[in-house]
C-alpha atoms as a PDB file:
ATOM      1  CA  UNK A   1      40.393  10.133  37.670  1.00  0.00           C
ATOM      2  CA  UNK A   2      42.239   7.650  35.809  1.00  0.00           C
ATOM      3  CA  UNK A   3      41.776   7.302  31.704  1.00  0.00           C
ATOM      4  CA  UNK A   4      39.841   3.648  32.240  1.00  0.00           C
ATOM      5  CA  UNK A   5      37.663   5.368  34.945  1.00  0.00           C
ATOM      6  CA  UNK A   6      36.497   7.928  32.795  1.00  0.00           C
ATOM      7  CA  UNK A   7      35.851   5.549  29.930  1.00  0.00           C
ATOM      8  CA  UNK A   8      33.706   3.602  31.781  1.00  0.00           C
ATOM      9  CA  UNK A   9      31.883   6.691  33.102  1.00  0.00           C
ATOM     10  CA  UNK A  10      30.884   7.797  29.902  1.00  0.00           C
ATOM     11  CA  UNK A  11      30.271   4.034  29.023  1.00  0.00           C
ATOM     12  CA  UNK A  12      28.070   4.047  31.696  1.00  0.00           C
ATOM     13  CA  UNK A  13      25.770   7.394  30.312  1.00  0.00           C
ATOM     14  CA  UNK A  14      25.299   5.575  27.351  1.00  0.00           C
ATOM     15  CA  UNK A  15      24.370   1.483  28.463  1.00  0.00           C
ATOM     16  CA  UNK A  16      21.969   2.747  31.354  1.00  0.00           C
ATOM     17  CA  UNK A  17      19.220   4.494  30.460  1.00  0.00           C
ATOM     18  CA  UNK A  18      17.757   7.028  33.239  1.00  0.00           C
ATOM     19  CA  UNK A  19      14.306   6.064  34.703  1.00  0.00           C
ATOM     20  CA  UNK A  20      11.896   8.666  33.617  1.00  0.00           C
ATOM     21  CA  UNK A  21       8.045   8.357  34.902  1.00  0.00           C
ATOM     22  CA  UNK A  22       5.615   9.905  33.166  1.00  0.00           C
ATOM     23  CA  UNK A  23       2.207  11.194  34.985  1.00  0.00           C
ATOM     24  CA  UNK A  24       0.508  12.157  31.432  1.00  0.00           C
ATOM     25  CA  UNK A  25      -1.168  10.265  28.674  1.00  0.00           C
ATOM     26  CA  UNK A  26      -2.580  10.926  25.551  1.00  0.00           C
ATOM     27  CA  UNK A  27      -5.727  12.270  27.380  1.00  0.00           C
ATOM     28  CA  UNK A  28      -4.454  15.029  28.845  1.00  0.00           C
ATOM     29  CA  UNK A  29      -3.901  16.193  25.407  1.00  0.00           C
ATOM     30  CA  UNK A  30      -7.390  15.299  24.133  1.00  0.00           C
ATOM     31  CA  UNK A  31      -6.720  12.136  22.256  1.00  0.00           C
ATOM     32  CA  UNK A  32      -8.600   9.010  22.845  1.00  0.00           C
ATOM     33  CA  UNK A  33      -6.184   5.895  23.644  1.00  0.00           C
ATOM     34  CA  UNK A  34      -6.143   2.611  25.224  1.00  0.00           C
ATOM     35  CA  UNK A  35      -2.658   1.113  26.626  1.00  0.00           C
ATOM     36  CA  UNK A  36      -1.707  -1.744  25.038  1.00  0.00           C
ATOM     37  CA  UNK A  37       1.842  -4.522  24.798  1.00  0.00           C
ATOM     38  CA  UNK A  38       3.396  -6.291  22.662  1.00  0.00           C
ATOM     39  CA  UNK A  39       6.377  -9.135  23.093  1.00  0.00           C
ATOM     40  CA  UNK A  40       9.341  -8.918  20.900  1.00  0.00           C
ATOM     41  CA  UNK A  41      11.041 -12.271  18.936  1.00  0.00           C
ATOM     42  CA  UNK A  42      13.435 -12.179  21.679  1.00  0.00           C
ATOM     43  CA  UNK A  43      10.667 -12.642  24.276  1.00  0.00           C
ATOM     44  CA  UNK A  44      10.654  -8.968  26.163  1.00  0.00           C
ATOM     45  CA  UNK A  45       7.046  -7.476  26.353  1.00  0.00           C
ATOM     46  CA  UNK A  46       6.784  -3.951  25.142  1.00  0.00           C
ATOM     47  CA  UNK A  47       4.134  -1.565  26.590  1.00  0.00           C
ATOM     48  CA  UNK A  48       2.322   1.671  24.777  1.00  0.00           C
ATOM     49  CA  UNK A  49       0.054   3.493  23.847  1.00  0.00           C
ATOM     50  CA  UNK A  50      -2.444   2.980  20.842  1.00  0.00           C
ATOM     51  CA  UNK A  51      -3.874   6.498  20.009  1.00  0.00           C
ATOM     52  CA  UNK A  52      -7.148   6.854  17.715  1.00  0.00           C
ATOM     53  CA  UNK A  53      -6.644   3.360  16.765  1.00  0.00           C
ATOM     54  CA  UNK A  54      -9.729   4.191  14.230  1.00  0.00           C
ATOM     55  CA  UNK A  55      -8.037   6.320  12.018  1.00  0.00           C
ATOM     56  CA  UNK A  56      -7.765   5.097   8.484  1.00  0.00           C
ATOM     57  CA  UNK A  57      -3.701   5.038   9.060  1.00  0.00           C
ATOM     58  CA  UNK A  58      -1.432   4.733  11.181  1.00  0.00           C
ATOM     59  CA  UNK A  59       1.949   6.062  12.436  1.00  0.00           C
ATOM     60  CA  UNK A  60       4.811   4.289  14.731  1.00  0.00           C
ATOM     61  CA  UNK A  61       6.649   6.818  17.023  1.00  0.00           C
ATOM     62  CA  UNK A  62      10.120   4.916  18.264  1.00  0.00           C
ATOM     63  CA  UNK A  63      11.630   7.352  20.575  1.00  0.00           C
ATOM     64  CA  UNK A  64      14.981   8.665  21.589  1.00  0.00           C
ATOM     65  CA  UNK A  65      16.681   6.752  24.503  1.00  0.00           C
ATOM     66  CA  UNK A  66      18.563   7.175  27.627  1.00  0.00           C
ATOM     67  CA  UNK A  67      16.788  10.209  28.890  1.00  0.00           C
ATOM     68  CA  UNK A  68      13.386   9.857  27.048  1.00  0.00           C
ATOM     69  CA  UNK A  69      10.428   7.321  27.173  1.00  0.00           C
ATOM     70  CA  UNK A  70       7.397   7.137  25.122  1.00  0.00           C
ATOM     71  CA  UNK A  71       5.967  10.538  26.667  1.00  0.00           C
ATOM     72  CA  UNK A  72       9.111  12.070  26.135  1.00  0.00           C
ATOM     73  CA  UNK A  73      11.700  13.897  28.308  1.00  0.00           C
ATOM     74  CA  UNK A  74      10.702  15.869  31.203  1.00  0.00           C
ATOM     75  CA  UNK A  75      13.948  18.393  33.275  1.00  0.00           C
ATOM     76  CA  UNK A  76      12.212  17.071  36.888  1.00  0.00           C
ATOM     77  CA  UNK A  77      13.340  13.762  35.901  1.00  0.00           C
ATOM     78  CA  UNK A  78      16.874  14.574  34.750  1.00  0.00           C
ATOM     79  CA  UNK A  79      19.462  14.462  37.275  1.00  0.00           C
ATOM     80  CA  UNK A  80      21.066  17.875  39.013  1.00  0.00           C
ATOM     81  CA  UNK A  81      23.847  18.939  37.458  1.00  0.00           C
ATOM     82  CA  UNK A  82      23.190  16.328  34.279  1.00  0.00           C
ATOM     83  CA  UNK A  83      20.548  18.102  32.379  1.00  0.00           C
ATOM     84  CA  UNK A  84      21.592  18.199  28.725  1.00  0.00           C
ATOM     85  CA  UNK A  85      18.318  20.952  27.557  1.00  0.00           C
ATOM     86  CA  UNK A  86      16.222  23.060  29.411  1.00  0.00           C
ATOM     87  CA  UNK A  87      13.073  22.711  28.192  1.00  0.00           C
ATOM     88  CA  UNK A  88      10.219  20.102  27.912  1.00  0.00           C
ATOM     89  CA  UNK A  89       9.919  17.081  25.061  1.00  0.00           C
ATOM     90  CA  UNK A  90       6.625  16.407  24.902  1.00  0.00           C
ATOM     91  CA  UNK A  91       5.712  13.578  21.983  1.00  0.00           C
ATOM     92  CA  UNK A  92       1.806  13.558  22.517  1.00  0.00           C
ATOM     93  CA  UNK A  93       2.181  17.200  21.383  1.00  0.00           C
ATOM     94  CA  UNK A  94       3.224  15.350  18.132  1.00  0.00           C
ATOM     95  CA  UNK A  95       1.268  12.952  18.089  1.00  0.00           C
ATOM     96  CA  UNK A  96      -1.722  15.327  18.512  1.00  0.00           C
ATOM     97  CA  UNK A  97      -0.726  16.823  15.007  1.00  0.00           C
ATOM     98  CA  UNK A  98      -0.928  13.407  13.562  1.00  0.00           C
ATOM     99  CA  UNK A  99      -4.066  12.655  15.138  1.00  0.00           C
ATOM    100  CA  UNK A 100      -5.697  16.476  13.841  1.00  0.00           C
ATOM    101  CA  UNK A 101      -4.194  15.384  10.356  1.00  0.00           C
ATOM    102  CA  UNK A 102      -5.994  11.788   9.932  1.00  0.00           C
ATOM    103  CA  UNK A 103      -3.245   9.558  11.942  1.00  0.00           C
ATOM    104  CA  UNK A 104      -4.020   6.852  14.529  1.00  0.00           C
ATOM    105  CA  UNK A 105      -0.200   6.630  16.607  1.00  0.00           C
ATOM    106  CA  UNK A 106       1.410   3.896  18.184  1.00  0.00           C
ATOM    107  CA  UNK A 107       3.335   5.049  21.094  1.00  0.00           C
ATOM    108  CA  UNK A 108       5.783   2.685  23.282  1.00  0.00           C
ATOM    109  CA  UNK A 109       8.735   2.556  24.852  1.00  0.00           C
ATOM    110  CA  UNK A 110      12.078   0.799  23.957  1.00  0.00           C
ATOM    111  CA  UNK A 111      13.614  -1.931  25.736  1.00  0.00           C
ATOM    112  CA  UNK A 112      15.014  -1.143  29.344  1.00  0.00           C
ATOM    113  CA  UNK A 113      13.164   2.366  28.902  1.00  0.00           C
ATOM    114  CA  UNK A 114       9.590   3.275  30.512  1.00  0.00           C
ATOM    115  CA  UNK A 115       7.284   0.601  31.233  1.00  0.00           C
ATOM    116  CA  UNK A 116       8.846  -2.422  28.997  1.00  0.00           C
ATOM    117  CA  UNK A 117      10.912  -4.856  29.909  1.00  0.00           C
ATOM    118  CA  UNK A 118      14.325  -4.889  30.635  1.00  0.00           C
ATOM    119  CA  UNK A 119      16.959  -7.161  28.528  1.00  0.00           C
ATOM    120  CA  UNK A 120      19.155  -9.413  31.316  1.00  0.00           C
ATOM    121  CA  UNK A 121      21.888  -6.845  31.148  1.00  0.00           C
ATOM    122  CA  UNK A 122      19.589  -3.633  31.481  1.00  0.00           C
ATOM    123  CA  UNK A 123      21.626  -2.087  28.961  1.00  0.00           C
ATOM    124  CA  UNK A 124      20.988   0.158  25.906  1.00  0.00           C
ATOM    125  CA  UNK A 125      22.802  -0.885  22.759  1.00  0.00           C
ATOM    126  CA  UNK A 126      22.564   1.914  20.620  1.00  0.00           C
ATOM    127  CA  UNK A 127      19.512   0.409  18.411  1.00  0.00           C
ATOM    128  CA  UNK A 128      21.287  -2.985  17.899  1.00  0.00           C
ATOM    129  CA  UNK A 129      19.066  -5.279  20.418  1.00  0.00           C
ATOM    130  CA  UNK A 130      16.544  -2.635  20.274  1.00  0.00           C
ATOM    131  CA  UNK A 131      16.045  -3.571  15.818  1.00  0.00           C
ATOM    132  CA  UNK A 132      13.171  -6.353  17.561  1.00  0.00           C
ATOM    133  CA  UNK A 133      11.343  -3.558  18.845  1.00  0.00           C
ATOM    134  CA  UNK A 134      10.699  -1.851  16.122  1.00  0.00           C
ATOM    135  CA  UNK A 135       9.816  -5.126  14.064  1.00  0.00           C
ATOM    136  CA  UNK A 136       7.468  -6.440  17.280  1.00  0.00           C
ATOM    137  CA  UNK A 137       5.668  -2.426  17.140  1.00  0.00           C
ATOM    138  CA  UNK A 138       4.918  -2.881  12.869  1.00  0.00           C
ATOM    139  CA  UNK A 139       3.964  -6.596  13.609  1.00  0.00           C
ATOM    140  CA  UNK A 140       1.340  -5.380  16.381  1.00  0.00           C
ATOM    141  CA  UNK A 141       0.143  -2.885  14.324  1.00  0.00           C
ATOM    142  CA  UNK A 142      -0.024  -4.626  10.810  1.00  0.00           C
ATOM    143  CA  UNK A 143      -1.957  -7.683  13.246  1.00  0.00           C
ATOM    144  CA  UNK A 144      -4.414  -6.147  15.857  1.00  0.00           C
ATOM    145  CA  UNK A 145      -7.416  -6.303  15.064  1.00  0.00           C
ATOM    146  CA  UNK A 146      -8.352  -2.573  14.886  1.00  0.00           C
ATOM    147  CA  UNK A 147      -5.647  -1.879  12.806  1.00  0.00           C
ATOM    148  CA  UNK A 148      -4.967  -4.606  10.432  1.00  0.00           C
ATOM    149  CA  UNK A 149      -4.371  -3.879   7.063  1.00  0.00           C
ATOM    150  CA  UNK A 150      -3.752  -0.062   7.263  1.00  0.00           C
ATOM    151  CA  UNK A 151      -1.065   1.785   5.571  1.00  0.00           C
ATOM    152  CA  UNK A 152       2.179   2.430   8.294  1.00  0.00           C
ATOM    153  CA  UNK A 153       4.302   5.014   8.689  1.00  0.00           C
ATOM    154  CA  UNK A 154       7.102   5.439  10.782  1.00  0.00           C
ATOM    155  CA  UNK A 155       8.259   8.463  12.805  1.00  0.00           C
ATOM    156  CA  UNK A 156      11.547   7.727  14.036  1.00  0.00           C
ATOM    157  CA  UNK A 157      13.939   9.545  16.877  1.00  0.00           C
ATOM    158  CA  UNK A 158      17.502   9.825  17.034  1.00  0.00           C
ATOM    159  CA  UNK A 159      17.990   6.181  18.950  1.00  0.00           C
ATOM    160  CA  UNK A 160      14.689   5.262  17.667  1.00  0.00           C
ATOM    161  CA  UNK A 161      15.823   6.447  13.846  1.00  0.00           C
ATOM    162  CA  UNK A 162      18.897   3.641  14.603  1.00  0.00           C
ATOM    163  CA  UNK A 163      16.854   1.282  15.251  1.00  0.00           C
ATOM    164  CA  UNK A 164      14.476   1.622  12.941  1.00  0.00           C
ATOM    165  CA  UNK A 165      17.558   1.209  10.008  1.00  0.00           C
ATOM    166  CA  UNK A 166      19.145  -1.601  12.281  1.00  0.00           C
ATOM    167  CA  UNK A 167      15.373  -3.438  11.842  1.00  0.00           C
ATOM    168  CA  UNK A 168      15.143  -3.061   8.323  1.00  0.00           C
ATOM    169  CA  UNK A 169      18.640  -4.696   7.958  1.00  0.00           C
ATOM    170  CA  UNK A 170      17.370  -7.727  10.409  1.00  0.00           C
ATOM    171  CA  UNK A 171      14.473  -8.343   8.238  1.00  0.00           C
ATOM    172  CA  UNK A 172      13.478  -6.237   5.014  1.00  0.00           C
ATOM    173  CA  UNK A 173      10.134  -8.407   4.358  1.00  0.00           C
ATOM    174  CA  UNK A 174       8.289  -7.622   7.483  1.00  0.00           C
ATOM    175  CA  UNK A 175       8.503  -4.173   6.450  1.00  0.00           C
ATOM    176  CA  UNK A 176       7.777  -4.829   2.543  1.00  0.00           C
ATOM    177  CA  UNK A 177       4.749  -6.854   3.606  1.00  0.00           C
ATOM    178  CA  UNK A 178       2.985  -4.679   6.698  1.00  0.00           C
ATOM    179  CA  UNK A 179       2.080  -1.902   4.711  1.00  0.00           C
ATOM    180  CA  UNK A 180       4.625   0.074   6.054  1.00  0.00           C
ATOM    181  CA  UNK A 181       4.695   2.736   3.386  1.00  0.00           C
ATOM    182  CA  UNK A 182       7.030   5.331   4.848  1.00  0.00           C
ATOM    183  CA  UNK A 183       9.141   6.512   7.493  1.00  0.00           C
ATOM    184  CA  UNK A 184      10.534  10.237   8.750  1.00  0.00           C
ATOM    185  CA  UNK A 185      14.143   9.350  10.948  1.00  0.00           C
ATOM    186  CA  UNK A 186      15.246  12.157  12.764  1.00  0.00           C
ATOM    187  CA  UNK A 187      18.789  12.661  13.665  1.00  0.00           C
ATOM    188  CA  UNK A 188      20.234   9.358  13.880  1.00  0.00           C
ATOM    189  CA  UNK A 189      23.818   9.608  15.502  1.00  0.00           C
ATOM    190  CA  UNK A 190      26.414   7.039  16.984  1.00  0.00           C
ATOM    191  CA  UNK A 191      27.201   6.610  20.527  1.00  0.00           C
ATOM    192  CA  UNK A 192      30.715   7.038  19.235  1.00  0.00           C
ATOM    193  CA  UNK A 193      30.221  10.018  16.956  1.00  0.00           C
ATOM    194  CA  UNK A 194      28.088  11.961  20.393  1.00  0.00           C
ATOM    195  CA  UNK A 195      31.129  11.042  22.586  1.00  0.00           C
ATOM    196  CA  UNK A 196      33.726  12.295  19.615  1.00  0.00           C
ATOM    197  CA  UNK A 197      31.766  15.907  19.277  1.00  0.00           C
ATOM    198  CA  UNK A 198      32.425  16.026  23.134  1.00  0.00           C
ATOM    199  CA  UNK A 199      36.558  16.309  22.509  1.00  0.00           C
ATOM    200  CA  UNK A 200      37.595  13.736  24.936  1.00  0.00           C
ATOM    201  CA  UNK A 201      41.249  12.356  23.886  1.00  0.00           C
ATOM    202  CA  UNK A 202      41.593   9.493  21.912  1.00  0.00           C
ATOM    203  CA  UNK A 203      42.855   6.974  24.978  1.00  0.00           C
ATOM    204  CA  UNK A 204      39.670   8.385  26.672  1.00  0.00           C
ATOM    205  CA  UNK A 205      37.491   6.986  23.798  1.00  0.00           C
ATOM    206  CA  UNK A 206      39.063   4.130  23.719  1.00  0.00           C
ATOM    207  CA  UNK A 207      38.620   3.066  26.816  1.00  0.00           C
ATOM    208  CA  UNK A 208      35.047   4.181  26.623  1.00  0.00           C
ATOM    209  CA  UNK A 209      34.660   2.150  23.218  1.00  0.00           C
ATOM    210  CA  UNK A 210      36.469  -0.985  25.115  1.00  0.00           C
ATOM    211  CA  UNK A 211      34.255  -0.746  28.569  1.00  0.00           C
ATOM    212  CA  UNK A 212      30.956  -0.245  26.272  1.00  0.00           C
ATOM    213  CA  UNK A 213      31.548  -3.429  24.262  1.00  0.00           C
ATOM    214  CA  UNK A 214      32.226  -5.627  27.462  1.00  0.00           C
ATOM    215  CA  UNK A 215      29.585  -4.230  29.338  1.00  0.00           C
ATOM    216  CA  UNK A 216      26.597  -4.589  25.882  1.00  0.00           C
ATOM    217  CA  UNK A 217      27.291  -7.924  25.368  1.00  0.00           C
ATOM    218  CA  UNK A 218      29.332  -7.356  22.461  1.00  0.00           C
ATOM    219  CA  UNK A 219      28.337  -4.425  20.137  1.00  0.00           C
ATOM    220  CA  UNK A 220      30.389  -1.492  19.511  1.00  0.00           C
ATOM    221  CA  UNK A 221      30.512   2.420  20.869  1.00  0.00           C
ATOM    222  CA  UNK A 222      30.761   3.376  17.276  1.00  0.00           C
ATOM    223  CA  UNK A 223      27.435   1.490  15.560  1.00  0.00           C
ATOM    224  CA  UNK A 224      27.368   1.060  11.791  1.00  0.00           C
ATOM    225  CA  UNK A 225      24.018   2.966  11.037  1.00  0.00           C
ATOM    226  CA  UNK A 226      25.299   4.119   8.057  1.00  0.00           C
ATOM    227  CA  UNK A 227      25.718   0.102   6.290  1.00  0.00           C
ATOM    228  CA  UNK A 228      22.630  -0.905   8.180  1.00  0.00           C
ATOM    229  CA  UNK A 229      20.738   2.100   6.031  1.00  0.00           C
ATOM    230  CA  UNK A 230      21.536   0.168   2.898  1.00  0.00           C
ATOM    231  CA  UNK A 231      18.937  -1.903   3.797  1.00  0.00           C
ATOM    232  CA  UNK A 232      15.998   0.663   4.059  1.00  0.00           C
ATOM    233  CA  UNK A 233      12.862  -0.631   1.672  1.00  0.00           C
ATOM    234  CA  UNK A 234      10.539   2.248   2.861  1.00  0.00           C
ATOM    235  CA  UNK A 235      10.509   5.664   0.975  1.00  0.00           C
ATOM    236  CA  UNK A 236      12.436   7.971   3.993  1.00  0.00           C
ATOM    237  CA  UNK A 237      12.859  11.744   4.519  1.00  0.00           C
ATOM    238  CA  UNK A 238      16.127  11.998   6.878  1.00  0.00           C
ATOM    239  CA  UNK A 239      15.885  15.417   9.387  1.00  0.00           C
ATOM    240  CA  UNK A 240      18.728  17.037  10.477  1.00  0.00           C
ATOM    241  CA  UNK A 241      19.951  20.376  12.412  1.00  0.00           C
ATOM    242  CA  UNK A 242      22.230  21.502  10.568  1.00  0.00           C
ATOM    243  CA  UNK A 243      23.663  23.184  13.507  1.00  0.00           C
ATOM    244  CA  UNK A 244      23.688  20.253  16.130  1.00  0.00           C
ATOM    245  CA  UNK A 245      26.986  20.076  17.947  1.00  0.00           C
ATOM    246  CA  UNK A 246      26.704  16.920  18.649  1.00  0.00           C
ATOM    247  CA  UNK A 247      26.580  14.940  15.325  1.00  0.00           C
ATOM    248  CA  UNK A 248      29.192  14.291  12.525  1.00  0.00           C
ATOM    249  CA  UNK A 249      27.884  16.071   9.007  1.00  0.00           C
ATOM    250  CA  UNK A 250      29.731  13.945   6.972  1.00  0.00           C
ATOM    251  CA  UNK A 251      28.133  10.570   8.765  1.00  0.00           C
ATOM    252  CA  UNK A 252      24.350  12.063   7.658  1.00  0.00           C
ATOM    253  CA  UNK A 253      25.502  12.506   4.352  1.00  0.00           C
ATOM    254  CA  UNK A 254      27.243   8.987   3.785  1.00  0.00           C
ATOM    255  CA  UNK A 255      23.856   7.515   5.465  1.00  0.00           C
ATOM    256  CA  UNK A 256      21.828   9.562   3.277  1.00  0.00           C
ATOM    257  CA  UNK A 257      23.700   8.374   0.157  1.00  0.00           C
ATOM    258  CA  UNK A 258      23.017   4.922   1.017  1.00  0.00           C
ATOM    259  CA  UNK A 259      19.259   4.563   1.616  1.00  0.00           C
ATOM    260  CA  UNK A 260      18.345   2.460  -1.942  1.00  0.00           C
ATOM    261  CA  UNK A 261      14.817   3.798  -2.078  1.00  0.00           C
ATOM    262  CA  UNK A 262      12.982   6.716  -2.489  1.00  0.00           C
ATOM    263  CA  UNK A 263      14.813   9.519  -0.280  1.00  0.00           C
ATOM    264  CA  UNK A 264      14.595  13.496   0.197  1.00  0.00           C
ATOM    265  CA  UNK A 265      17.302  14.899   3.093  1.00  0.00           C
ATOM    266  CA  UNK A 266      15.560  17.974   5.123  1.00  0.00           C
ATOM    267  CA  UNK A 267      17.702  20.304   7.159  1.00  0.00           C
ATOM    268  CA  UNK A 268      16.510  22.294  10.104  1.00  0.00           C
ATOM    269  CA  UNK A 269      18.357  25.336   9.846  1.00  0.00           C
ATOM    270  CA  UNK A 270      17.128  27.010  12.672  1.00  0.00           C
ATOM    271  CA  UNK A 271      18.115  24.517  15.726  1.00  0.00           C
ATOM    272  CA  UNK A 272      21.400  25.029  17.802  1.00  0.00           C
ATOM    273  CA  UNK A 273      21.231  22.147  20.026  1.00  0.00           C
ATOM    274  CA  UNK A 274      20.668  18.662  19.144  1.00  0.00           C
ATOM    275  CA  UNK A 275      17.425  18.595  21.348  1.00  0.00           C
ATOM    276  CA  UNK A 276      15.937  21.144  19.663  1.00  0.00           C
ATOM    277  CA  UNK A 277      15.416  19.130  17.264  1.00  0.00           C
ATOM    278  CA  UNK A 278      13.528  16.427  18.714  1.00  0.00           C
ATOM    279  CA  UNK A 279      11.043  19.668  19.737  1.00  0.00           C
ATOM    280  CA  UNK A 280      10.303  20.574  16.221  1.00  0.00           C
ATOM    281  CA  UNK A 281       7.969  18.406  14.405  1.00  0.00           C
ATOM    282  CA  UNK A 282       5.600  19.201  17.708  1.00  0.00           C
ATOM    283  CA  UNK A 283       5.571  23.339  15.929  1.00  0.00           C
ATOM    284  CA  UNK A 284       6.600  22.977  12.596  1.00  0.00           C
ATOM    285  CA  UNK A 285       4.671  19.642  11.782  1.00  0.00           C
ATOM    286  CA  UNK A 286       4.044  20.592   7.874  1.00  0.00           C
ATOM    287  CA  UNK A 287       7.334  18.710   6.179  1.00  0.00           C
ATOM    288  CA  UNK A 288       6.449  15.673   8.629  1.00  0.00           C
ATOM    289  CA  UNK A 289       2.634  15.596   7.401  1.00  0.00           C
ATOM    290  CA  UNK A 290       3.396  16.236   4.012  1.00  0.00           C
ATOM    291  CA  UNK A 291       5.833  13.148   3.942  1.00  0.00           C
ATOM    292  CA  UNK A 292       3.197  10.388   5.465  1.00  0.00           C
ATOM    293  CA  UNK A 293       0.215  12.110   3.601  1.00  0.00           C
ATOM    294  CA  UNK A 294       1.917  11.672  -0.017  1.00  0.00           C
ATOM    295  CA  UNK A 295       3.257   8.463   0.608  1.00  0.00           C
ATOM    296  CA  UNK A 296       0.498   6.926   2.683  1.00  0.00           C
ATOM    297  CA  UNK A 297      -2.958   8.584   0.744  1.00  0.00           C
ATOM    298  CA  UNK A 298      -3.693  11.270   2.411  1.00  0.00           C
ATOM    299  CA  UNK A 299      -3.830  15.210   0.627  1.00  0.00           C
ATOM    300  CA  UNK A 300      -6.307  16.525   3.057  1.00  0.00           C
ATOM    301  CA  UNK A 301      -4.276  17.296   6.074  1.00  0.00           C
ATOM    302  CA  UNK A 302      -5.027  20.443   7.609  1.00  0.00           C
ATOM    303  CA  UNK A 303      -1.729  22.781   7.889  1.00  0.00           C
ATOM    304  CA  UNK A 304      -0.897  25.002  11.047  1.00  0.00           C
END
């Protein structure tokens, strides 16, 4: 296989997100929902989940892309021989702690993932185009009429934690003015820095980097999530596995130093793969509750 070909391979694992069904909702995990959508500035409808939309506050889940959806990531959808963890991602199981703790949760799926639309390309963009998602989710929530006016938090994945620091840089007053009050991001990364911890050789990358930008539309392999965090106006507590192959240390920490606002970095010292990670908050949901419930009112949350 020539150098190009296996750039755009591995250009190709990144643009097209997997199709990945889900045959569970929120009530198979006793919480009350309805399913709901939302349309974007750019004119894509969204679709989700609303969960307890009576609760006194409410939380946005953005998820992790390519081989999740709102429900999460399930090993009968992921191709054989492409299975990158063994084990079940199941985000109601989160949400559920949110719910037991006083949360109502907005649950959807990005762009070209689950049941929204797809962009004209059908392309992922590493939480560039996705930034309007984000901004459309806090727009629904901060106007619908069962949960206008609440306090919003935001519970941000990996892809999801891009985009939610690529929406803040697009616009800084939606946030400011929504009552969004606080946000948890979880293990941002690059497309660039995953495919870097991989070891391919520099003309490999390259070509990856080169077929990736033709084939988005214009954005790059290597997104600036870092500058776009320089933007963040909500008070943020940044997770990370300390352990996770797959991300560059030294990128957390520059991205860390350059949220403005109120900040706190929390490792996960336990996790040795990057997916483990996006398992945690659903068994260890204390340092996530104690975030939203200082910075959005609530000190009654029962602890597990």
């Amino acid at each position: 296989m020539s150098v190009e070909e296996m750039g755009e391979n591995f250009a190709g694992a990144f643009l097209e997100p997997l199709p990945q069904p889900f045959d569970k909702t929120p009530a198979d995990y006793g919480m009350k929902y309805r399913d709901v959508e939302f349309v974007t500035r750019d004119g894509l409808t969204l679709k989700g989940w609303l969960v307890e939309e009576a609760a006194d506050k409410m939380v946005i889940m953005t998820h992790f892309g390519y081989r999740a959806n709102r429900f999460g990531y399930q090993l009968k959808h992921q191709p054989e021989g492409s299975k990158p963890y063994d084990k079940e991602i199941e985000f109601p199981k989160v949400a559920k702690r949110l719910v037991d703790a006083g949360y109502g949760v907005l649950m959807y799926d990005l762009r070209n993932h689950g049941e929204s639309d797809k962009t004209e390309l059908g392309v992922g963009t590493g939480g560039h185009g996705e930034r309007f998602d984000v901004i459309a989710a806090v727009e629904f929530v901060a106007s619908a009429e069962a949960t206008a006016g609440k306090p919003i938090g935001l519970l941000s994945y990996c892809y999801g934690a891009n985009t939610s620091f690529f929406a803040m840089e697009e616009d800084q007053l939606i946030f400011k003015n929504s009552g969004v009050r606080a946000m948890v991001a979880l293990q941002p990364l690059s497309n660039g820095d995953y495919l870097r911890s991989l070891g391919v050789s520099d003309e490999v990358y390259e070509a990856a980097a080169e077929s990736y930008k033709t084939r988005s539309g214009g954005y790059p392999l290597r997104a600036n999530i870092e500058g776009a965090a320089k933007s963040t106006v909500v008070p943020t507590r940044l997770v990370q596995a300390r352990k996770d192959p797959n991300t560059n240390l030294s990128f957390v920490a520059e991205l860390y130093e350059n949220i403005p606002v109120e900040k706190e970095m929390y490792w996960l010292e336990e996790p040795t793969h990057r997916f483990d990670g996006y398992n945690w908050f659903a068994d260890n949901p204390r340092d996530m509750l104690d975030w939203f419930d200082a910075h959005m009112g609530n000190q009654t949350s029962e602890r597990e």
